[in-house]
Protein backbone atom coordinates (compact mmCIF):
# COMPACT_ATOMS: atom_id res chain seq x y z
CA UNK A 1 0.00 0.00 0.00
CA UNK A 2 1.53 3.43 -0.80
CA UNK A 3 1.33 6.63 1.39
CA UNK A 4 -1.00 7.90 -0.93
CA UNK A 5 -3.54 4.73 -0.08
CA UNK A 6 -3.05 5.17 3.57
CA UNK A 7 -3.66 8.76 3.43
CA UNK A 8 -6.99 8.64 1.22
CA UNK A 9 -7.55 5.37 3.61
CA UNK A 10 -6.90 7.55 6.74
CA UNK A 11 -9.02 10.16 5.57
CA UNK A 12 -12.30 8.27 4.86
CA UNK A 13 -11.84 6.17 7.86
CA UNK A 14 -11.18 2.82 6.13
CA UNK A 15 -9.62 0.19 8.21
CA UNK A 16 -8.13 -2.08 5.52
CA UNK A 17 -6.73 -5.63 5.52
CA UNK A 18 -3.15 -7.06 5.36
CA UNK A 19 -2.67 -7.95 1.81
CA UNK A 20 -1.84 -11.32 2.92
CA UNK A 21 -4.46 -12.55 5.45
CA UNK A 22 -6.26 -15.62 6.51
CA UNK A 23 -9.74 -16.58 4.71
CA UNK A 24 -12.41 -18.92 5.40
CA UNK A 25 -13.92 -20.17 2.34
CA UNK A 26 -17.71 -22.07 2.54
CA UNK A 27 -20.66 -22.90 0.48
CA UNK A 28 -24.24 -21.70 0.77
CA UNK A 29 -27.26 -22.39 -0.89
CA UNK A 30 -30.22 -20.41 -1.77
CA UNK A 31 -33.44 -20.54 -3.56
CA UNK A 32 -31.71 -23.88 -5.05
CA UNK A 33 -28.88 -21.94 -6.15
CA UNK A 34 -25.37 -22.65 -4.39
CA UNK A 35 -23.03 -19.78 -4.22
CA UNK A 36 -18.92 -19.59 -2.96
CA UNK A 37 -18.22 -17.44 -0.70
CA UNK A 38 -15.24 -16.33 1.53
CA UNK A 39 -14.62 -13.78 4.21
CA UNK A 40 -11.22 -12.84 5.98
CA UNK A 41 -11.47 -11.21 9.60
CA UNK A 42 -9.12 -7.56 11.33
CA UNK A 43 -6.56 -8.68 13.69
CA UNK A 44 -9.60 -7.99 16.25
CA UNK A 45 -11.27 -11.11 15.37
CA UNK A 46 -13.63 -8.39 13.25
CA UNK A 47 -14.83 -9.37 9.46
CA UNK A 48 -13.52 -7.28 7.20
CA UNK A 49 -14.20 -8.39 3.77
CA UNK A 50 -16.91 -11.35 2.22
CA UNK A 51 -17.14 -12.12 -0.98
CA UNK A 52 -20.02 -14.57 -2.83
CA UNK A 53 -20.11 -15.78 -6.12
CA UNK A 54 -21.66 -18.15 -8.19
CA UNK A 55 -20.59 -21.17 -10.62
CA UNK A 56 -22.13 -19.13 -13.29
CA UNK A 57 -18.95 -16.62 -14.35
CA UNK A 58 -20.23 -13.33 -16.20
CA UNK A 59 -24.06 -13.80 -15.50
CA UNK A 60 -26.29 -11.25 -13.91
CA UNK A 61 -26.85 -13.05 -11.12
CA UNK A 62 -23.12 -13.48 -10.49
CA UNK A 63 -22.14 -10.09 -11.74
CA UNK A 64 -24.84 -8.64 -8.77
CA UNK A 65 -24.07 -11.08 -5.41
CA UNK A 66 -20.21 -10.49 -6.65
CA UNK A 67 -21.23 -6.31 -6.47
CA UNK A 68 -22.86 -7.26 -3.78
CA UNK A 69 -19.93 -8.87 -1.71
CA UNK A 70 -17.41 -5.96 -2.65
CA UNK A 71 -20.01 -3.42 -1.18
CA UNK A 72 -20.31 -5.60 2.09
CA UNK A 73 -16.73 -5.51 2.39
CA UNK A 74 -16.34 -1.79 1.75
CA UNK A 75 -19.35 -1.48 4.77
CA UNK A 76 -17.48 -3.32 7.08
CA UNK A 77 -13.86 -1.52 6.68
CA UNK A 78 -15.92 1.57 7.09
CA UNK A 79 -16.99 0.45 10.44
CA UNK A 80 -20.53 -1.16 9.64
CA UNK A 81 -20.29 -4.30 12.02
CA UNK A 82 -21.62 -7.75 10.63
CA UNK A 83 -24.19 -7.81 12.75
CA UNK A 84 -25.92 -4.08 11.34
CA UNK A 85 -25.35 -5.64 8.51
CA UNK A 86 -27.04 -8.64 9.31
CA UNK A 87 -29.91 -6.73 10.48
CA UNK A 88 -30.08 -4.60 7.48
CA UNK A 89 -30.41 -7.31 4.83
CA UNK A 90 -33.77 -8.33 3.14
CA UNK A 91 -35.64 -10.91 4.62
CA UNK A 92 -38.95 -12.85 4.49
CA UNK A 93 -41.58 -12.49 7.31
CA UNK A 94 -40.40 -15.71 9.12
CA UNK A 95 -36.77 -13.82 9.09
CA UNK A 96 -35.15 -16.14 7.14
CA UNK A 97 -32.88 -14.54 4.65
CA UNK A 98 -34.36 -13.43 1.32
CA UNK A 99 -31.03 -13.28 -0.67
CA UNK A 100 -27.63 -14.85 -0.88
CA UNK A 101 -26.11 -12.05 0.60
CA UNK A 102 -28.13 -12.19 3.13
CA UNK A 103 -28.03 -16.37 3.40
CA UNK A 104 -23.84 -16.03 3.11
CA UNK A 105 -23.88 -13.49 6.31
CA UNK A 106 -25.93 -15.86 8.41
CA UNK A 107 -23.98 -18.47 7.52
CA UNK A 108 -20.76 -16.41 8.63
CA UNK A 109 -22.43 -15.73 11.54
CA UNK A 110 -23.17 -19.03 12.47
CA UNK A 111 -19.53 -20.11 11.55
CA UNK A 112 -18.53 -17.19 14.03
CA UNK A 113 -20.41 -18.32 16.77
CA UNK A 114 -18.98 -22.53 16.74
CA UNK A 115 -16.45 -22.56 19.81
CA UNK A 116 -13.45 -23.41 17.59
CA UNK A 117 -14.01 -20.83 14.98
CA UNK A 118 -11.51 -18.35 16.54
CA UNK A 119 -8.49 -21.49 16.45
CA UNK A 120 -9.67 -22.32 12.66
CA UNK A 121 -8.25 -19.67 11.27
C-alpha cells in the first residue's frame, strides 16, 4: 500500500486488511442456487471483507451477489459491524434470509459463533 492509499484510507476512515491474510472459504445455498463465498477477519477477530459468487462466471446473477460482496466488504472496513449488517439485509416475514447475501452473512455468523471458529483460522 503506498502513502497515498493510507492517506486517502486515513481520511475516509477505512480500516483495511493485510494484503496477505487468513480466509475462510464455505458454500451456501439459496433458492436452489449454491453460491462460494469467503470472508477474511481484522486482527480484532472483526470481518472485514466477504465475498459470494456463483458457478455461473459473467451472468447477472453473479455479476450482482459479486457487487454485492465488494459493497459488504467496503461497509465493514468503514466500520458497519456484521451484525448491522445482518440486520439490514432483506428478509422474508419468518426472518429467514431473502437473498444470498443475506443467506452467506448468516452463515458467517453461524460459523462465528462454533467454539473453535476463533483457532480455525
Amino acid at each position: 500500500m503506498t502513502i497515498i492509499d493510507q492517506i486517502t484510507d486515513h481520511a475516509h476512515g477505512r480500516k483495511r486488511l493485510p494484503n496477505r491474510r487468513a480466509a475462510t472459504s464455505f458454500n451456501v445455498e439459496h433458492n436452489g442456487i449454491r453460491y462460494a463465498a469467503t470472508y477474511a477477519r481484522f486482527a480484532d477477530g472483526g470481518v472485514g471483507e466477504l465475498f459470494i459468487s456463483t458457478n455461473k462466471a459473467g451472468s447477472s446473477l453473479d455479476e450482482c451477489v459479486r457487487d454485492s460482496g465488494v459493497a459488504t466488504s467496503l461497509a465493514l472496513q468503514h466500520g458497519c459491524s456484521l451484525d448491522t449488517l445482518r440486520g439490514a439485509v432483506l428478509r422474508h416475514a419468518d426472518g429467514s434470509p431473502a437473498t444470498a447475501l443475506a443467506a452467506a452473512i448468516d452463515e458467517v455468523a453461524r460459523i462465528l459463533e462454533e467454539p473453535d471458529a476463533a483457532e480455525d483460522e
